[in-house]
C-alpha atoms as a PDB file:
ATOM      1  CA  UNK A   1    -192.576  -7.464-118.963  1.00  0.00           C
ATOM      2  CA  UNK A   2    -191.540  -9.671-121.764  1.00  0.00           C
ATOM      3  CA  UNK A   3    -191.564  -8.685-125.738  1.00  0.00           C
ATOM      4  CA  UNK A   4    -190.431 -10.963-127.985  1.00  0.00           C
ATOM      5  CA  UNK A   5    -187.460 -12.449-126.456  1.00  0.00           C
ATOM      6  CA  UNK A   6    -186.579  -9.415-124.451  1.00  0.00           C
ATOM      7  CA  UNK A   7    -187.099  -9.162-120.876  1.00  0.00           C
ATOM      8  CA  UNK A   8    -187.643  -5.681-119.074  1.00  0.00           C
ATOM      9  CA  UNK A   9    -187.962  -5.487-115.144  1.00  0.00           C
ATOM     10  CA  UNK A  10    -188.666  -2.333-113.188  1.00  0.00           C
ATOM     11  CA  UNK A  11    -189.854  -1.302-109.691  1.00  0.00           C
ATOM     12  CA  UNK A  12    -190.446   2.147-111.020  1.00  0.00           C
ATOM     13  CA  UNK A  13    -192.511   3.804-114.129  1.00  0.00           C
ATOM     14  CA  UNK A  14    -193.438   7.056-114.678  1.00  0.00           C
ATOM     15  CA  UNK A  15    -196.318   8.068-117.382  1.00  0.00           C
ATOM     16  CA  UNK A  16    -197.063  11.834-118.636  1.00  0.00           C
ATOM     17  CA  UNK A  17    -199.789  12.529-121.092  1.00  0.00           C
ATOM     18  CA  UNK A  18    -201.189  15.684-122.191  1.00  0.00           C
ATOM     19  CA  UNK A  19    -204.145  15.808-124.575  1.00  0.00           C
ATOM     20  CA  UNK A  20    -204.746  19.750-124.390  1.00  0.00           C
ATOM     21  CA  UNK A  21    -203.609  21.890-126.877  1.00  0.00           C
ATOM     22  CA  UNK A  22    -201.613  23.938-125.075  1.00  0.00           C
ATOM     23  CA  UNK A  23    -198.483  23.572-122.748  1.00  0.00           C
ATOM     24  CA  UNK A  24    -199.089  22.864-118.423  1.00  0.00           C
ATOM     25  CA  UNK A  25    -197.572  23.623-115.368  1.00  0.00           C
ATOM     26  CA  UNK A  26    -198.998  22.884-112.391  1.00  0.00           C
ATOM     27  CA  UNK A  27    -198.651  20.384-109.360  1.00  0.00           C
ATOM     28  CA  UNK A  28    -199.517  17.032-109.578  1.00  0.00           C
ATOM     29  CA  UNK A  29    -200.232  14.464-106.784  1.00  0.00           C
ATOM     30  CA  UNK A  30    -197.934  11.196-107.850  1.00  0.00           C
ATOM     31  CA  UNK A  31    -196.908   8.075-105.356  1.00  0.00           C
ATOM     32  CA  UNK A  32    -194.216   9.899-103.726  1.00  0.00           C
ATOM     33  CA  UNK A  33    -195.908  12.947-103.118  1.00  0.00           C
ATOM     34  CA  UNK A  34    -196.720  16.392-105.347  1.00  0.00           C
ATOM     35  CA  UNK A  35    -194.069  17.141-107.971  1.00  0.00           C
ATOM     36  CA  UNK A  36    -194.405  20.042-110.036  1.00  0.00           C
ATOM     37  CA  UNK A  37    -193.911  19.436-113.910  1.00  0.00           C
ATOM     38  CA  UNK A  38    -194.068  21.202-116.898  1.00  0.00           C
ATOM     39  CA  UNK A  39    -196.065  19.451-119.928  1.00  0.00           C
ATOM     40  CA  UNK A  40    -195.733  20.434-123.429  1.00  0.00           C
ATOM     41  CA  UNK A  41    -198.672  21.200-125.495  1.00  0.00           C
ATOM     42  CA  UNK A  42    -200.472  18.005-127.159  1.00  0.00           C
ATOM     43  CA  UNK A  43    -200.415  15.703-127.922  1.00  0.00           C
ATOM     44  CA  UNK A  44    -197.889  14.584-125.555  1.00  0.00           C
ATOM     45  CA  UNK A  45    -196.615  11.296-124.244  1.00  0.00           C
ATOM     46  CA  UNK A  46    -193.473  10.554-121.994  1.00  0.00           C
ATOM     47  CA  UNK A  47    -192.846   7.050-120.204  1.00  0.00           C
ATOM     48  CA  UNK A  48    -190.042   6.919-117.638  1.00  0.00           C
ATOM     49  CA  UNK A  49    -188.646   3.960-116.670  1.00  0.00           C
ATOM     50  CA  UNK A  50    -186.721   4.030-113.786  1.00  0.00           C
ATOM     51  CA  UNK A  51    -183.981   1.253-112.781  1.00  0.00           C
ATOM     52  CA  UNK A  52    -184.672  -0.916-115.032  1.00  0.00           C
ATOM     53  CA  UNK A  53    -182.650  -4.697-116.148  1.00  0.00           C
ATOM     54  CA  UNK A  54    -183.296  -5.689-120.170  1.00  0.00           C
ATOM     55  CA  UNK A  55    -182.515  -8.891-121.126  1.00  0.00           C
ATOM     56  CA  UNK A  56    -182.086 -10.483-124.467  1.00  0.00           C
ATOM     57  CA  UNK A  57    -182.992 -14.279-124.811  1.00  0.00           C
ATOM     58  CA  UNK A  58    -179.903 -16.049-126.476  1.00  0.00           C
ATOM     59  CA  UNK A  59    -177.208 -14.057-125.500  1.00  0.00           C
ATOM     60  CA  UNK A  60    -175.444 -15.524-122.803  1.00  0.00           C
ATOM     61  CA  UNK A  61    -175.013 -13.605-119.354  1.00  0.00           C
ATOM     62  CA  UNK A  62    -175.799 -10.259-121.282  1.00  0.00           C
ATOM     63  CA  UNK A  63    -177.723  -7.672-119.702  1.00  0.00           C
ATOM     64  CA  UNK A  64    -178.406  -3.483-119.982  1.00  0.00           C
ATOM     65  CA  UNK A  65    -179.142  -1.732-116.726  1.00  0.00           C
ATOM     66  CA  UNK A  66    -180.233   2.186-116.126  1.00  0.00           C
ATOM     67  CA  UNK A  67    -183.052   4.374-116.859  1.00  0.00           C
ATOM     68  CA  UNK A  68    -185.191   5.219-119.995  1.00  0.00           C
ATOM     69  CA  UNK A  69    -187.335   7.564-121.007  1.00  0.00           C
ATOM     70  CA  UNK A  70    -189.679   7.460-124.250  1.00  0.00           C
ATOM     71  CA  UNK A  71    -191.406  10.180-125.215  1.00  0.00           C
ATOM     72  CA  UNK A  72    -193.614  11.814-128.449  1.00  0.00           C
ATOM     73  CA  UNK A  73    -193.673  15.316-129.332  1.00  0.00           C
ATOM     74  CA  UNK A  74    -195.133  16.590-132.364  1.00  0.00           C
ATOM     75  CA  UNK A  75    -195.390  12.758-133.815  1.00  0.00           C
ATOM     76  CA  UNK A  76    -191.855  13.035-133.127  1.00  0.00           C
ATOM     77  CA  UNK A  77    -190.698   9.336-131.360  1.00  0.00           C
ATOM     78  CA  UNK A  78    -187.417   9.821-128.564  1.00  0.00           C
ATOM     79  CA  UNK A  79    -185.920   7.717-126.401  1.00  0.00           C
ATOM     80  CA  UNK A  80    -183.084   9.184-123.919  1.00  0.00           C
ATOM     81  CA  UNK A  81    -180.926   6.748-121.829  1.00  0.00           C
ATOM     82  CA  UNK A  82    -178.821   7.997-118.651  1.00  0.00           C
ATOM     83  CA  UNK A  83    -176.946   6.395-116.203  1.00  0.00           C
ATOM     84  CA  UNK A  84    -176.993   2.887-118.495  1.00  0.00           C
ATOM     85  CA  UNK A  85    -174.599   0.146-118.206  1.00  0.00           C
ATOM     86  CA  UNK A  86    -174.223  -2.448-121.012  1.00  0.00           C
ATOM     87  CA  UNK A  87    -172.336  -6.012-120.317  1.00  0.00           C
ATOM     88  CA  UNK A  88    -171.514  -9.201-121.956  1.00  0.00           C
ATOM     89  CA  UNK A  89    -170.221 -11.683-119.803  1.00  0.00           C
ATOM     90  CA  UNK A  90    -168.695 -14.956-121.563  1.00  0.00           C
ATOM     91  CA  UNK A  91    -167.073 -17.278-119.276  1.00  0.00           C
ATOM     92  CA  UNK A  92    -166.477 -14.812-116.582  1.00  0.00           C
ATOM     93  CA  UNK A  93    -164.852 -12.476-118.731  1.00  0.00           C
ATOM     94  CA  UNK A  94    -166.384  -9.373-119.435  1.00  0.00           C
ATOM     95  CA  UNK A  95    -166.675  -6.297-122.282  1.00  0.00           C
ATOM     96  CA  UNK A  96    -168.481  -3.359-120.173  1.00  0.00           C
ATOM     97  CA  UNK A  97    -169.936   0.048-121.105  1.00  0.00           C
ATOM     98  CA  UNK A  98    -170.903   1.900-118.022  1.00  0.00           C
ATOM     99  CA  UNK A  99    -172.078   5.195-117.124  1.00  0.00           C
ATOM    100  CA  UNK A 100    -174.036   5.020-120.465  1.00  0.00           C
ATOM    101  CA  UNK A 101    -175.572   8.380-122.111  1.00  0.00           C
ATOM    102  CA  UNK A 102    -177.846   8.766-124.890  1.00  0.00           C
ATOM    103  CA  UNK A 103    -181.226  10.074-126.911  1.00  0.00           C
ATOM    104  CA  UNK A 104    -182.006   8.744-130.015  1.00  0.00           C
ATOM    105  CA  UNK A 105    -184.784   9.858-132.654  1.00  0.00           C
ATOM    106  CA  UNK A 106    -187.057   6.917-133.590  1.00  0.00           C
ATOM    107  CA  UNK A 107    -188.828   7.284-137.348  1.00  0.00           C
ATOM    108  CA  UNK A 108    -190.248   5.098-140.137  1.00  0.00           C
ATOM    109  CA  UNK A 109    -186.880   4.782-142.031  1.00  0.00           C
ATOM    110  CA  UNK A 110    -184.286   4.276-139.038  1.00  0.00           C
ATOM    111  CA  UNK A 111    -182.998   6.087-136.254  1.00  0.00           C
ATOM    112  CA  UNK A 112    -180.701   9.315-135.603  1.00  0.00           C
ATOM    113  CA  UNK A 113    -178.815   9.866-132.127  1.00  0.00           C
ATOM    114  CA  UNK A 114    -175.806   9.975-130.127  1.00  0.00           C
ATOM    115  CA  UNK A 115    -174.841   7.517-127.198  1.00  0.00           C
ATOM    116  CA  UNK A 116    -171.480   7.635-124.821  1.00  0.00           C
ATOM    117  CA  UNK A 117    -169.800   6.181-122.057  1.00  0.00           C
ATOM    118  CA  UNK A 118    -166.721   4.583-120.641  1.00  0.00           C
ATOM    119  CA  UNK A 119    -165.224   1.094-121.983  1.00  0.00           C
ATOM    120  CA  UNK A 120    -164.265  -1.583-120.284  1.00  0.00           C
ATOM    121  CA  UNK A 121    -162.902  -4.738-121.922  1.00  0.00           C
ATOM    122  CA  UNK A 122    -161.502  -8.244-120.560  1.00  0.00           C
ATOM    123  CA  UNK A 123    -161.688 -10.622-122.730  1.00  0.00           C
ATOM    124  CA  UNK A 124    -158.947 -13.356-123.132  1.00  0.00           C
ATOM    125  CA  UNK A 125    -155.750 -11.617-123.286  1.00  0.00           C
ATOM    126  CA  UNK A 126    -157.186  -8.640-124.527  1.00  0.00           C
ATOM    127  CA  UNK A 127    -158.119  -5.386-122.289  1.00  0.00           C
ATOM    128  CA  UNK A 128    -159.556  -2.310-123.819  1.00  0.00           C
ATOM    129  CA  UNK A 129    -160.771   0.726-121.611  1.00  0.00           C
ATOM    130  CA  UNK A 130    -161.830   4.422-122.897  1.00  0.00           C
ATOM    131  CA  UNK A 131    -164.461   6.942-123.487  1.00  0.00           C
ATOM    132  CA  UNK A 132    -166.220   5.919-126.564  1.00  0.00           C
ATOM    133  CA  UNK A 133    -168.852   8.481-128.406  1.00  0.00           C
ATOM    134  CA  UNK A 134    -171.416   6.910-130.876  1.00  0.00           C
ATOM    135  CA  UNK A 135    -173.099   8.840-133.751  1.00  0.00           C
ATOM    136  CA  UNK A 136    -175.665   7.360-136.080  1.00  0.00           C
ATOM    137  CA  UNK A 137    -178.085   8.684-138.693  1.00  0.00           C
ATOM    138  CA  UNK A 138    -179.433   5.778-140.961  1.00  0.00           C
ATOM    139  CA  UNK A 139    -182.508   7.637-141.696  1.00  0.00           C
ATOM    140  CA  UNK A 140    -181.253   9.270-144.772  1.00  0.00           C
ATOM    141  CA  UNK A 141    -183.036  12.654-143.413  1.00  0.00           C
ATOM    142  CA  UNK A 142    -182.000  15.954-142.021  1.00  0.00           C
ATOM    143  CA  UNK A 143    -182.668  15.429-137.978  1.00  0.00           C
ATOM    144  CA  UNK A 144    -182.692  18.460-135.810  1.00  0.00           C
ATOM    145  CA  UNK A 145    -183.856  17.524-132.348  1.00  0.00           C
ATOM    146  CA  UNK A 146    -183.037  18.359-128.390  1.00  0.00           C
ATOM    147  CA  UNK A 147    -183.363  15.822-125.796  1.00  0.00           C
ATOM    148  CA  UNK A 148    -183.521  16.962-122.535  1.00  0.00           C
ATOM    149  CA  UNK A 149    -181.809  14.764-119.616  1.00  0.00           C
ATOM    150  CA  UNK A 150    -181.879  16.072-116.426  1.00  0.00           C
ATOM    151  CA  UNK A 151    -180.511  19.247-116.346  1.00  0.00           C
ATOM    152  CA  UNK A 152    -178.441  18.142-119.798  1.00  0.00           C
ATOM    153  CA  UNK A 153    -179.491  18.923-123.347  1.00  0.00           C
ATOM    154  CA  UNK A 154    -178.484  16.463-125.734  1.00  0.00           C
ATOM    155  CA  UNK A 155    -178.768  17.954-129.308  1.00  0.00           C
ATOM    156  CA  UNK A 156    -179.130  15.365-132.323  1.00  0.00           C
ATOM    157  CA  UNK A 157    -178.604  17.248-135.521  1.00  0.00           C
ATOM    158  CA  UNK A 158    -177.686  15.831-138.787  1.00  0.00           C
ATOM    159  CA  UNK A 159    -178.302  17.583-142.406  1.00  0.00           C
ATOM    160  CA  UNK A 160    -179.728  16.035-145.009  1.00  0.00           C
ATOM    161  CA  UNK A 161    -175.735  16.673-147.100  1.00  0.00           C
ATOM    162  CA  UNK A 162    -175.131  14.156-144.066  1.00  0.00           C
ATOM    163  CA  UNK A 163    -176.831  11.304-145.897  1.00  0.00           C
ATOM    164  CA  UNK A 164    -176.438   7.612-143.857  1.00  0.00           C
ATOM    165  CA  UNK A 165    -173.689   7.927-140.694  1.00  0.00           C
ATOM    166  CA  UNK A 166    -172.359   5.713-138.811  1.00  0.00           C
ATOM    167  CA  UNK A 167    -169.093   6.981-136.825  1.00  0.00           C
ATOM    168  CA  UNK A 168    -167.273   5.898-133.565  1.00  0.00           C
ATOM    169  CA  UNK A 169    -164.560   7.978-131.829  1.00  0.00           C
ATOM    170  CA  UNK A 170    -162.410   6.646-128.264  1.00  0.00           C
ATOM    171  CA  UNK A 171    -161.109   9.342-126.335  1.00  0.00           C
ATOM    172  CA  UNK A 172    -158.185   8.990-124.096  1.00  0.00           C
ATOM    173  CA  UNK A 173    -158.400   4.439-125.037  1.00  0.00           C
ATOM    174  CA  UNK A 174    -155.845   1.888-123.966  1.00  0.00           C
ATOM    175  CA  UNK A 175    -155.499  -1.226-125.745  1.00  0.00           C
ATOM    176  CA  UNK A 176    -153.290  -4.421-124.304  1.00  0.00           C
ATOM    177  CA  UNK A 177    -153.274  -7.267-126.331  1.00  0.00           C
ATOM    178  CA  UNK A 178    -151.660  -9.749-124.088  1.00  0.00           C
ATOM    179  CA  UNK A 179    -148.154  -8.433-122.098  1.00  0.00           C
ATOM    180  CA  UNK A 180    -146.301  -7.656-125.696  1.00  0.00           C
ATOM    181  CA  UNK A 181    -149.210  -4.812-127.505  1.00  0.00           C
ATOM    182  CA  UNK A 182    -150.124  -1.908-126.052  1.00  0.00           C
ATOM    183  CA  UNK A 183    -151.640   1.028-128.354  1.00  0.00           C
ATOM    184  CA  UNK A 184    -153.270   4.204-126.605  1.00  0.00           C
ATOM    185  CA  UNK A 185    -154.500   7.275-128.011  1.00  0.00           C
ATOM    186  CA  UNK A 186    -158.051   9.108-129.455  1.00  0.00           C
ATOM    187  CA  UNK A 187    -159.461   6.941-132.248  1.00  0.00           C
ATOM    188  CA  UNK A 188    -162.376   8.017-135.127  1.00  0.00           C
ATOM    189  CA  UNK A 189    -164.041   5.683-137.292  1.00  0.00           C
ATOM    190  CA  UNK A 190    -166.918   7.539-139.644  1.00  0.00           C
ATOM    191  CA  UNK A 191    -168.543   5.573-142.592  1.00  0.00           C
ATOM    192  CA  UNK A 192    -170.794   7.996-144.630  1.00  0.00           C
ATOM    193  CA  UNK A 193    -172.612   5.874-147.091  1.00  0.00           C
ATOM    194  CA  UNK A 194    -170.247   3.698-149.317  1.00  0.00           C
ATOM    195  CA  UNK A 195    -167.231   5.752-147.841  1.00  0.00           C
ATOM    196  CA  UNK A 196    -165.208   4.785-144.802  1.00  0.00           C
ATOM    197  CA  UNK A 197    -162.329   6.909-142.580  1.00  0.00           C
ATOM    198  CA  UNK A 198    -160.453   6.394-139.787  1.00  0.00           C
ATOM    199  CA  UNK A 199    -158.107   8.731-138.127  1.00  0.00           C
ATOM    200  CA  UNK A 200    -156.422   8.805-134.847  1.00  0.00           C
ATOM    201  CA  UNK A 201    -154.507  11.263-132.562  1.00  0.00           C
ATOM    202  CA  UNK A 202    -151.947  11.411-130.071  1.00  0.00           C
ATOM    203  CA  UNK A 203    -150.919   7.684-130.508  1.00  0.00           C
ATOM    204  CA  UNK A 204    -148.840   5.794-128.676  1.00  0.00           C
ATOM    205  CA  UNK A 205    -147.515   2.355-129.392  1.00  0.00           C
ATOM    206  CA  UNK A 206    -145.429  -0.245-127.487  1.00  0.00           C
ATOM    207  CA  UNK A 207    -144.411  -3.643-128.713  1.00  0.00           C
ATOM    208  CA  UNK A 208    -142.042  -5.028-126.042  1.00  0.00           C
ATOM    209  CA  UNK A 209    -141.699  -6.513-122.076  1.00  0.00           C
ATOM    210  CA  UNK A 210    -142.858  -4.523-119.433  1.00  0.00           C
ATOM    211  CA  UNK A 211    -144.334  -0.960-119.172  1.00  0.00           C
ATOM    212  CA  UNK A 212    -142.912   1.566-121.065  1.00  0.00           C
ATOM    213  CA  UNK A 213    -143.576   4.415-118.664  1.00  0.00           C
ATOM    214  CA  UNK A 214    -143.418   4.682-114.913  1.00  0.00           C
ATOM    215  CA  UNK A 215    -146.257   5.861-112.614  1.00  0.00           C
ATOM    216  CA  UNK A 216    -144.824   9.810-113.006  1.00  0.00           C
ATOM    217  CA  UNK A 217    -144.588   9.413-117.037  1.00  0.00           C
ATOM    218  CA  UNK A 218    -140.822   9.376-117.356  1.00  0.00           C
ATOM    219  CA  UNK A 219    -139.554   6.660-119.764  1.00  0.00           C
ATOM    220  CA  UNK A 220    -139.236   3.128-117.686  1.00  0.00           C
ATOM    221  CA  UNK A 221    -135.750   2.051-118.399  1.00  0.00           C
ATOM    222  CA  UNK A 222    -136.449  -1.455-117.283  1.00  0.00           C
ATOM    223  CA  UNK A 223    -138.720  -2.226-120.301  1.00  0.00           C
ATOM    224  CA  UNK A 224    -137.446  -3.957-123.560  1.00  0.00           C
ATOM    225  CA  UNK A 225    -138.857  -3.318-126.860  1.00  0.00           C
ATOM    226  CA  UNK A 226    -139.836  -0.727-129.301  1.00  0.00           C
ATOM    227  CA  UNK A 227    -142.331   2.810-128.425  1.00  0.00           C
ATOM    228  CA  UNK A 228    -143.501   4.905-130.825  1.00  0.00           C
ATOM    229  CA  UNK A 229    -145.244   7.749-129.201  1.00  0.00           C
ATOM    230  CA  UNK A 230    -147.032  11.036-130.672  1.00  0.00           C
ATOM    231  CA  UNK A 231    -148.492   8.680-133.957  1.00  0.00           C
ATOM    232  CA  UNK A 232    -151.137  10.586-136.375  1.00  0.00           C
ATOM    233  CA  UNK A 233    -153.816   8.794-138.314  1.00  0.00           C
ATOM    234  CA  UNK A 234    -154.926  11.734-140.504  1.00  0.00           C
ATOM    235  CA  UNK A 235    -157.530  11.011-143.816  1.00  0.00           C
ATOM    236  CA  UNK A 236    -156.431  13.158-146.326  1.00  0.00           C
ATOM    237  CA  UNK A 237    -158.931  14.841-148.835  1.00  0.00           C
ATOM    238  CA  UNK A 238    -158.875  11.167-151.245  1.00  0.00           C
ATOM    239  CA  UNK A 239    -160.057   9.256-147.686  1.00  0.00           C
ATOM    240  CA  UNK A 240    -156.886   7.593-147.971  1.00  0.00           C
ATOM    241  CA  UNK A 241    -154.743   7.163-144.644  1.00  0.00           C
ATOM    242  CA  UNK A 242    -151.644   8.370-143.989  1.00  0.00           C
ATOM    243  CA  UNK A 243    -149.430   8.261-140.972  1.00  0.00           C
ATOM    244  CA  UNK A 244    -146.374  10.135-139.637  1.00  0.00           C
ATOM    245  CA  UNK A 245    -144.652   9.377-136.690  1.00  0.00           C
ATOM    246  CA  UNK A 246    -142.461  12.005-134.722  1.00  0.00           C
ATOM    247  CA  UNK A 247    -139.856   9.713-132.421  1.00  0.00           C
ATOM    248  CA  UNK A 248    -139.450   6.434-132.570  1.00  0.00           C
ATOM    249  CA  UNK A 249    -137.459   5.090-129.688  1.00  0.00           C
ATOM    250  CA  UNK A 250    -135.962   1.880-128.861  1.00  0.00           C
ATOM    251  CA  UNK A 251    -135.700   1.012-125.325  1.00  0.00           C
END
């Protein structure tokens, strides 16, 4: 299937539609045999599809794989994605997000949801890895929804007070930038209309040679170079940033 530059292959869709005004469970006779499923009341519309490849025309060696699921209850547009994986590829390096988990709220003004999964970065002499959790709410509205996933409810709720959010948070990230950087910690960025924070936890920097800690977490003696560890990135109430360090230690 092709839309407008984007190409979607699947060996496997799924279509649920219930017209009756009230809620069914019964059995139903599908291609792999009966399944039992439970339909809400109508009007009701859910499309699954099931390992599935998206391509975008124009991006070079780019590609999203996994399953989706788009469904409409009470005029209400979702779309849930599980089990998703999300790569560039320039050159043969590549910037990766795997094991990708999400539901998103589709509406006339914008879109309102939540998306995670783990990072994984080569580019150049740049490597980046992490759990990275996505929140965005450009709809302006107050968005109260549950997606279901499996046996996993994903709820989306922003209030209206919320206005427009966009906000990014790595948990547990490692950054090298070549063999003299390395920064790792849990990293927030939130922008809430014209107003943008950033805040981080638990940071640890190296600037040096080698690796600054051995495979048990002692200190490796054999590196060279400057480690900050335990760094805080913490807005205060005037969004402004300010950062204190408890041990700096030169090695």
């Amino acid at each position: 299937m092709t839309i407008s530059g984007v190409t979607l292959t699947t060996d496997n869709v799924t279509i649920q539609v219930n017209t009756r005004p009230n809620a069914v469970t019964d059995e139903f006779m599908l291609g792999t045999g009966a399944r039992n499923l439970t339909l809400p009341a109508g009007p009701y519309l859910r499309v699954e599809v099931l390992n599935a490849s998206l391509t975008i025309d124009n991006l070079v060696d780019a590609g999203l794989r996994g399953n989706f699921a788009f469904d409409q209850v009470d005029g209400v547009a979702r779309l849930a994605l599980f089990d998703v994986t999300a790569e560039v590829s320039v050159n043969g390096e590549k910037a990766r997000l795997i094991n990708g988990l999400g539901a998103l709220v589709i509406t006339a003004d914008g879109i309102a949801g939540t998306v995670e999964g783990s990072l994984d970065v080569a580019l150049g002499g740049l490597e980046a890895g992490g759990d990275l959790f996505l929140r965005v709410n450009n709809t302006g509205q107050a968005i109260d929804e549950t997606i279901l996933i499996g046996t996993r409810s994903i709820l989306i709720s922003f209030s209206e007070e919320d206005g427009m959010v966009f906000s990014v948070a790595l948990a547990n990230s490692s950054l090298r930038i070549g063999d003299v950087l390395l920064i790792q910690g849990s990293f927030t960025f939130t922008k809430r209309g014209s107003v943008s924070i950033a805040g981080g936890a638990g940071v640890t920097i190296f600037i040096g040679e080698g690796e600054p800690f051995l495979e048990g977490g002692e200190i490796n003696s054999s590196a060279r170079g400057i480690l900050i560890e335990n760094a805080n990135i913490v807005p205060d109430l005037y969004k402004e940033v300010s950062k204190r360090v408890e041990d700096v230690i030169l090695l």
